[in-house]
Protein backbone atom coordinates (compact mmCIF):
# COMPACT_ATOMS: atom_id res chain seq x y z
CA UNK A 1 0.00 0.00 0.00
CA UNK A 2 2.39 2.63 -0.32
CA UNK A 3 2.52 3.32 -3.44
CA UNK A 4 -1.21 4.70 -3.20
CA UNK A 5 0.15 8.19 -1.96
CA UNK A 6 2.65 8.25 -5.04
CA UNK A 7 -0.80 7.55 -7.48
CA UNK A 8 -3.17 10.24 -5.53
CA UNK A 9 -2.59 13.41 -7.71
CA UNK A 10 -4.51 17.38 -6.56
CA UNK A 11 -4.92 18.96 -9.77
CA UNK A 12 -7.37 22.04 -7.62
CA UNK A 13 -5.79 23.14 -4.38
CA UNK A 14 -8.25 25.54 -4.45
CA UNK A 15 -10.76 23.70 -5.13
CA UNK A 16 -10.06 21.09 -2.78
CA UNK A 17 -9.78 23.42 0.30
CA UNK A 18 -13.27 25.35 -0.67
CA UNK A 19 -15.01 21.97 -1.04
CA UNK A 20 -13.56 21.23 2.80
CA UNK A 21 -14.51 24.64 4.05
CA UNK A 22 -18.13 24.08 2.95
CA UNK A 23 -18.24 20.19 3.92
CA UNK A 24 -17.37 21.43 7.32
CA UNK A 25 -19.89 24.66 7.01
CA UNK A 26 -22.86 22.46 6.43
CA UNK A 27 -22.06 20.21 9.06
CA UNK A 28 -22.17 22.59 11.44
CA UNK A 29 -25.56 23.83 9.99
CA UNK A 30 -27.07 20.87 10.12
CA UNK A 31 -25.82 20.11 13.91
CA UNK A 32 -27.24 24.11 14.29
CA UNK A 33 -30.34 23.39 13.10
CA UNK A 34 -30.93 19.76 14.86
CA UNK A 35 -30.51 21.31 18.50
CA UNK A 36 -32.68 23.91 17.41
CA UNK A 37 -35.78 22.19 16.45
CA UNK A 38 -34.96 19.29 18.81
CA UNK A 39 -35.18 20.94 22.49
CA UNK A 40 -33.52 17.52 23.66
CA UNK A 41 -29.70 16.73 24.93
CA UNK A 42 -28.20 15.86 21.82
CA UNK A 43 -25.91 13.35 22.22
CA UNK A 44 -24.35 12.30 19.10
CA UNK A 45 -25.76 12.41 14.96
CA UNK A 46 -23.90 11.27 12.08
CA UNK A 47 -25.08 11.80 8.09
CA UNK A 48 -24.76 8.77 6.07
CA UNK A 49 -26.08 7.73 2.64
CA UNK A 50 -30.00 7.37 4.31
CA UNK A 51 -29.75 10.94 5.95
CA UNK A 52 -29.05 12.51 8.88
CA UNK A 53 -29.38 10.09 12.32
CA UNK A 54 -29.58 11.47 15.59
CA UNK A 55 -29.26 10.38 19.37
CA UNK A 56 -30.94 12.18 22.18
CA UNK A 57 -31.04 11.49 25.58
CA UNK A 58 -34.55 10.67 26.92
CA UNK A 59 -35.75 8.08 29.90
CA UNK A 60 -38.11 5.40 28.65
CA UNK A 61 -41.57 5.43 30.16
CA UNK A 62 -42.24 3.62 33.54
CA UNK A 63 -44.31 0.75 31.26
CA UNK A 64 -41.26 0.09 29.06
CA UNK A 65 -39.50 -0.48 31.97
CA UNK A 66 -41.69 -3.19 33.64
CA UNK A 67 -42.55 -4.86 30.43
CA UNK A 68 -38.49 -5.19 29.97
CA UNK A 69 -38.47 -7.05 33.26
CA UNK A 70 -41.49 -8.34 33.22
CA UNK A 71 -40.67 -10.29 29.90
CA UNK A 72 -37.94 -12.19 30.50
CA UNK A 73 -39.48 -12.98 34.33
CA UNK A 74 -42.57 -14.46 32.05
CA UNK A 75 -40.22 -16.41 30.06
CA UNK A 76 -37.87 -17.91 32.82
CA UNK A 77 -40.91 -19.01 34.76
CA UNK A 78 -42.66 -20.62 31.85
CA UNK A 79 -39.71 -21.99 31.22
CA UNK A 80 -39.18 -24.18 35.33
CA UNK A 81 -42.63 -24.35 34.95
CA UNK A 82 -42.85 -26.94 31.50
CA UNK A 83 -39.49 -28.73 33.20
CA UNK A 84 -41.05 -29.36 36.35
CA UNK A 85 -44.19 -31.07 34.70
CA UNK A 86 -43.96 -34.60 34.41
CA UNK A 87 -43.34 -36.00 31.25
């Protein structure tokens, strides 16, 4: 693989550095305008090929809470339950 530096060839300087400059410009605008019309802690967003994904910090509701213990409670006791039964 070194020989990929020797093969990479900048024909625009300028060029290149304005197309950085505004890369980094809208970036910014887009993190701008997320917090803005989010009024959540953002946490982290990335832009890939789909859009623009976001994390925000939120607590889940009290019933997602007891369902996510109540489930696998459900499933453990189901699961003595059909090994205890004779066969």
């Amino acid at each position: 693989m070194p020989g990929i530096l020797h093969t990479m060839h900048v024909t625009n300087v300028p060029g290149l550095l304005f197309l950085l400059v505004v890369w980094i410009v809208l970036c910014r605008c887009t993190h701008l305008a997320i917090t803005l019309l989010r009024h959540e802690p953002l946490v982290g967003w990335a832009i890939g090929p789909f859009g623009v994904t976001v994390m925000f910090v939120h607590e889940p509701s009290t019933l997602l809470i007891w369902l996510s213990v109540i489930g696998p409670a459900l499933c453990r006791g189901g699961s003595y339950i059909s090994a205890s039964l004779p066969a």
